[in-house]
N, C-alpha and C. Protein backbone atom coordinates (compact mmCIF):
# COMPACT_ATOMS: atom_id res chain seq x y z
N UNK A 1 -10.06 12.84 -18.08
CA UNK A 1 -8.68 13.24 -17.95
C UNK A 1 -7.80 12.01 -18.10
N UNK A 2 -6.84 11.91 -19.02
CA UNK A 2 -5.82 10.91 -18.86
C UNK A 2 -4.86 10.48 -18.00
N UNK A 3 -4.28 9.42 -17.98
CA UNK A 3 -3.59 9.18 -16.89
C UNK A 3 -2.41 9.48 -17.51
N UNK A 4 -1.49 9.64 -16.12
CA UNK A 4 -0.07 10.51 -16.52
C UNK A 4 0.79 9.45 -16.07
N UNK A 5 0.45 7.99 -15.83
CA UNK A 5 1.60 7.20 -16.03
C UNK A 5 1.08 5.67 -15.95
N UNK A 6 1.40 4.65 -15.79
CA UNK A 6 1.35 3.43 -16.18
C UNK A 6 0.67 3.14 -14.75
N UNK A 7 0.95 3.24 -13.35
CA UNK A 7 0.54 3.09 -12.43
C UNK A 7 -0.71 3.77 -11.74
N UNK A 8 -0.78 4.63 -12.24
CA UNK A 8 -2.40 5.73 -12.65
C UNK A 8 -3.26 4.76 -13.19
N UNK A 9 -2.59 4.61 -14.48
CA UNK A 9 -4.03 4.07 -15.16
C UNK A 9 -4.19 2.71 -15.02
N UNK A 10 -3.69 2.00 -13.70
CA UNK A 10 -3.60 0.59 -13.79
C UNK A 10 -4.69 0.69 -12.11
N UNK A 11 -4.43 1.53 -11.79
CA UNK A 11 -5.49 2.01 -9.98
C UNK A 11 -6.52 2.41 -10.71
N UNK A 12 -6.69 3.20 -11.93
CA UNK A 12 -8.04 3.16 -12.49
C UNK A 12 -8.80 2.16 -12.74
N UNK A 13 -8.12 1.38 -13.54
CA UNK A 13 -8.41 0.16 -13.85
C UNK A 13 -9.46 -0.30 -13.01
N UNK A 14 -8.77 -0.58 -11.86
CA UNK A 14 -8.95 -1.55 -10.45
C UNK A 14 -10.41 -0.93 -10.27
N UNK A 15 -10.12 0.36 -9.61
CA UNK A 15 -11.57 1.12 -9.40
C UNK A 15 -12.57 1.12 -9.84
N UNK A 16 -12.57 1.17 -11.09
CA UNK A 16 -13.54 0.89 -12.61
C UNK A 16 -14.16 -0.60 -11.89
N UNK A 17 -13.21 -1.22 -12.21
CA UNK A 17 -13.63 -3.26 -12.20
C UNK A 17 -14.48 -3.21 -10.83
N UNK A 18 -14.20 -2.35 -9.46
CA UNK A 18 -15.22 -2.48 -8.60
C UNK A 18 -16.48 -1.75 -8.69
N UNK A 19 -15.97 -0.91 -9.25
CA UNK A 19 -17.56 0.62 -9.43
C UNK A 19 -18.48 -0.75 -10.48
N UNK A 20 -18.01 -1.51 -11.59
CA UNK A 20 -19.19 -3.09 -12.09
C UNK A 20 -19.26 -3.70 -11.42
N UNK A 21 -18.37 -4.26 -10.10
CA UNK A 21 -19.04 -5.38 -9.44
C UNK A 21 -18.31 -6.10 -9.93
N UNK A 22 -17.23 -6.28 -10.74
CA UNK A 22 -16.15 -7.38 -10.82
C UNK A 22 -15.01 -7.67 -9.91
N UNK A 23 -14.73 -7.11 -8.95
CA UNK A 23 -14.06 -6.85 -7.87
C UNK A 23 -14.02 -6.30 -6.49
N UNK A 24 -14.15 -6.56 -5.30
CA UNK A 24 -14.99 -6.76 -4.34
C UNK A 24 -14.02 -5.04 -4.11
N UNK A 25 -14.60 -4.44 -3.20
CA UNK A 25 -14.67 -3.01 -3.03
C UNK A 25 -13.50 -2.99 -1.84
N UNK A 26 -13.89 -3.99 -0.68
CA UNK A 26 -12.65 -4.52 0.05
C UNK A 26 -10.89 -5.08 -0.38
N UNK A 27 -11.25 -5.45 -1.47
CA UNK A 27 -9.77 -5.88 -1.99
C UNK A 27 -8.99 -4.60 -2.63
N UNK A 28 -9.66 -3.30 -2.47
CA UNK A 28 -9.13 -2.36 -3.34
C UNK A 28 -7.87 -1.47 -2.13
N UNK A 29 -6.65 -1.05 -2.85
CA UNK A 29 -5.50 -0.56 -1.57
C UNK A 29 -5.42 1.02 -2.33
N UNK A 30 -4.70 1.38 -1.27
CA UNK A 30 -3.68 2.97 -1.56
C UNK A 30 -5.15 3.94 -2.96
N UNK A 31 -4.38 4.17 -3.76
CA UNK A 31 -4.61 4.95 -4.47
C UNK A 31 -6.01 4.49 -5.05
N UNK A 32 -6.08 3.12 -6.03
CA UNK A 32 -7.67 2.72 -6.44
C UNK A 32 -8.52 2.57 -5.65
N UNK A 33 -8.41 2.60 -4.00
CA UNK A 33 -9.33 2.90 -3.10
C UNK A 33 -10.19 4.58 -3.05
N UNK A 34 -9.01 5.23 -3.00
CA UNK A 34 -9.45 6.29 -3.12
C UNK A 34 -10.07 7.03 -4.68
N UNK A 35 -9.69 6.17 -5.60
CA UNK A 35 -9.95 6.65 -6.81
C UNK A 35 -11.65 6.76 -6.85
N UNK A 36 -11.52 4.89 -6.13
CA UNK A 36 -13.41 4.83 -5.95
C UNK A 36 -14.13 5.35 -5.28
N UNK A 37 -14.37 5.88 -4.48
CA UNK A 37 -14.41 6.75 -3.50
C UNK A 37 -15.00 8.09 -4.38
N UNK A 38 -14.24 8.61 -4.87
CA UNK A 38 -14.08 10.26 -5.48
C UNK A 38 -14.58 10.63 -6.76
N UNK A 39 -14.05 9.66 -7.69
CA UNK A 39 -14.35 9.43 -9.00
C UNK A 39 -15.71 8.49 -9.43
N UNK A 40 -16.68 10.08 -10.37
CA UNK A 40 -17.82 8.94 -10.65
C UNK A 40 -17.17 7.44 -11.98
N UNK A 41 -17.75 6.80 -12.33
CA UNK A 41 -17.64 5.39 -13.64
C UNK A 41 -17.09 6.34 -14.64
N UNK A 42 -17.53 7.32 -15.42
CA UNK A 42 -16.95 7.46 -16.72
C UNK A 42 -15.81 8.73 -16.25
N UNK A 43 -15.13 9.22 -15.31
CA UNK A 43 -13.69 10.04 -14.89
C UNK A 43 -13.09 8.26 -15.13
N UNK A 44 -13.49 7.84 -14.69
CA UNK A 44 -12.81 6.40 -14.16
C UNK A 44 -12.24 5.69 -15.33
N UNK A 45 -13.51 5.30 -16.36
CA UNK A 45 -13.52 4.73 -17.67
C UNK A 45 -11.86 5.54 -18.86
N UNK A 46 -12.33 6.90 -18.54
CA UNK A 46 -11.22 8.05 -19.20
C UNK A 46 -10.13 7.27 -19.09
N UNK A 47 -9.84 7.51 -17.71
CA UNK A 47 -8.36 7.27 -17.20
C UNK A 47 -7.99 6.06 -17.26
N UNK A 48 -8.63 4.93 -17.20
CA UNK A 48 -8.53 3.53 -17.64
C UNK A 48 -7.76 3.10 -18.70
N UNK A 49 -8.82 3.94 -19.37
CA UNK A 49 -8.15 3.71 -21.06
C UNK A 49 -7.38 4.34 -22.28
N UNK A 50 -6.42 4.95 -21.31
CA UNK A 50 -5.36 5.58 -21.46
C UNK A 50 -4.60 4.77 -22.04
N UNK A 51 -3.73 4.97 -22.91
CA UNK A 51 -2.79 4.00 -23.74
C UNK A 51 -1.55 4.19 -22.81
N UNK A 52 -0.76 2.90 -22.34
CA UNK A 52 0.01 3.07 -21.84
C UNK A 52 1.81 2.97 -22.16
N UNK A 53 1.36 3.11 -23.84
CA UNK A 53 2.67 3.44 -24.35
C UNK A 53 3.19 4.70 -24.29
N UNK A 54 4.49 4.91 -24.09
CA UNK A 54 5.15 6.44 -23.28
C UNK A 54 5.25 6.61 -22.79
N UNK A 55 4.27 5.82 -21.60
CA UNK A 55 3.82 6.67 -20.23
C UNK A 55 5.06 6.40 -18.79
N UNK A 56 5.18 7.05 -18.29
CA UNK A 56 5.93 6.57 -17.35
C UNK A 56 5.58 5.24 -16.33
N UNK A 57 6.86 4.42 -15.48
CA UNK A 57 5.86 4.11 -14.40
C UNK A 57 5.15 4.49 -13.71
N UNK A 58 5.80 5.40 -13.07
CA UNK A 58 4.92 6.22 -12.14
C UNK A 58 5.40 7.53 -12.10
N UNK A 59 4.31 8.31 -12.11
CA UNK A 59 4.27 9.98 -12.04
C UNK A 59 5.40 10.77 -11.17
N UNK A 60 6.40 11.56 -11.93
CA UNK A 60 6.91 12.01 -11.04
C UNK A 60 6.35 13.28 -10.12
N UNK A 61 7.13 13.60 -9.28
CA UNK A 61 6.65 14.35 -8.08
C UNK A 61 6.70 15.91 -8.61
């Protein structure tokens, strides 16, 4: 599933980089905490690599 705004797919990001082991699981806040948590590696990978031209900052409500 794609991400629906610039701040989505930037907490994916994050989540992703800890689900490899490039980023300690503790340094993760708010939303990419929970992303890791919930989301297996490739939901994760999807939403990552979302192009983030168009996209909003952040999702409206």
């Amino acid at each position: 599933m794609p991400a629906k705004s610039k701040a989505q797919q930037m907490a994916a990001g994050a989540a992703l980089s800890a689900k490899h082991g490039d980023k300690k699981v503790g340094d993760l806040k708010g939303a990419s905490k929970s992303m890791y948590k919930s989301m297996s590696e490739q939901e994760l990978h999807d939403m990552a690599s979302t192009k983030q031209k168009g996209k909003p900052a952040h999702a409206s409500k």
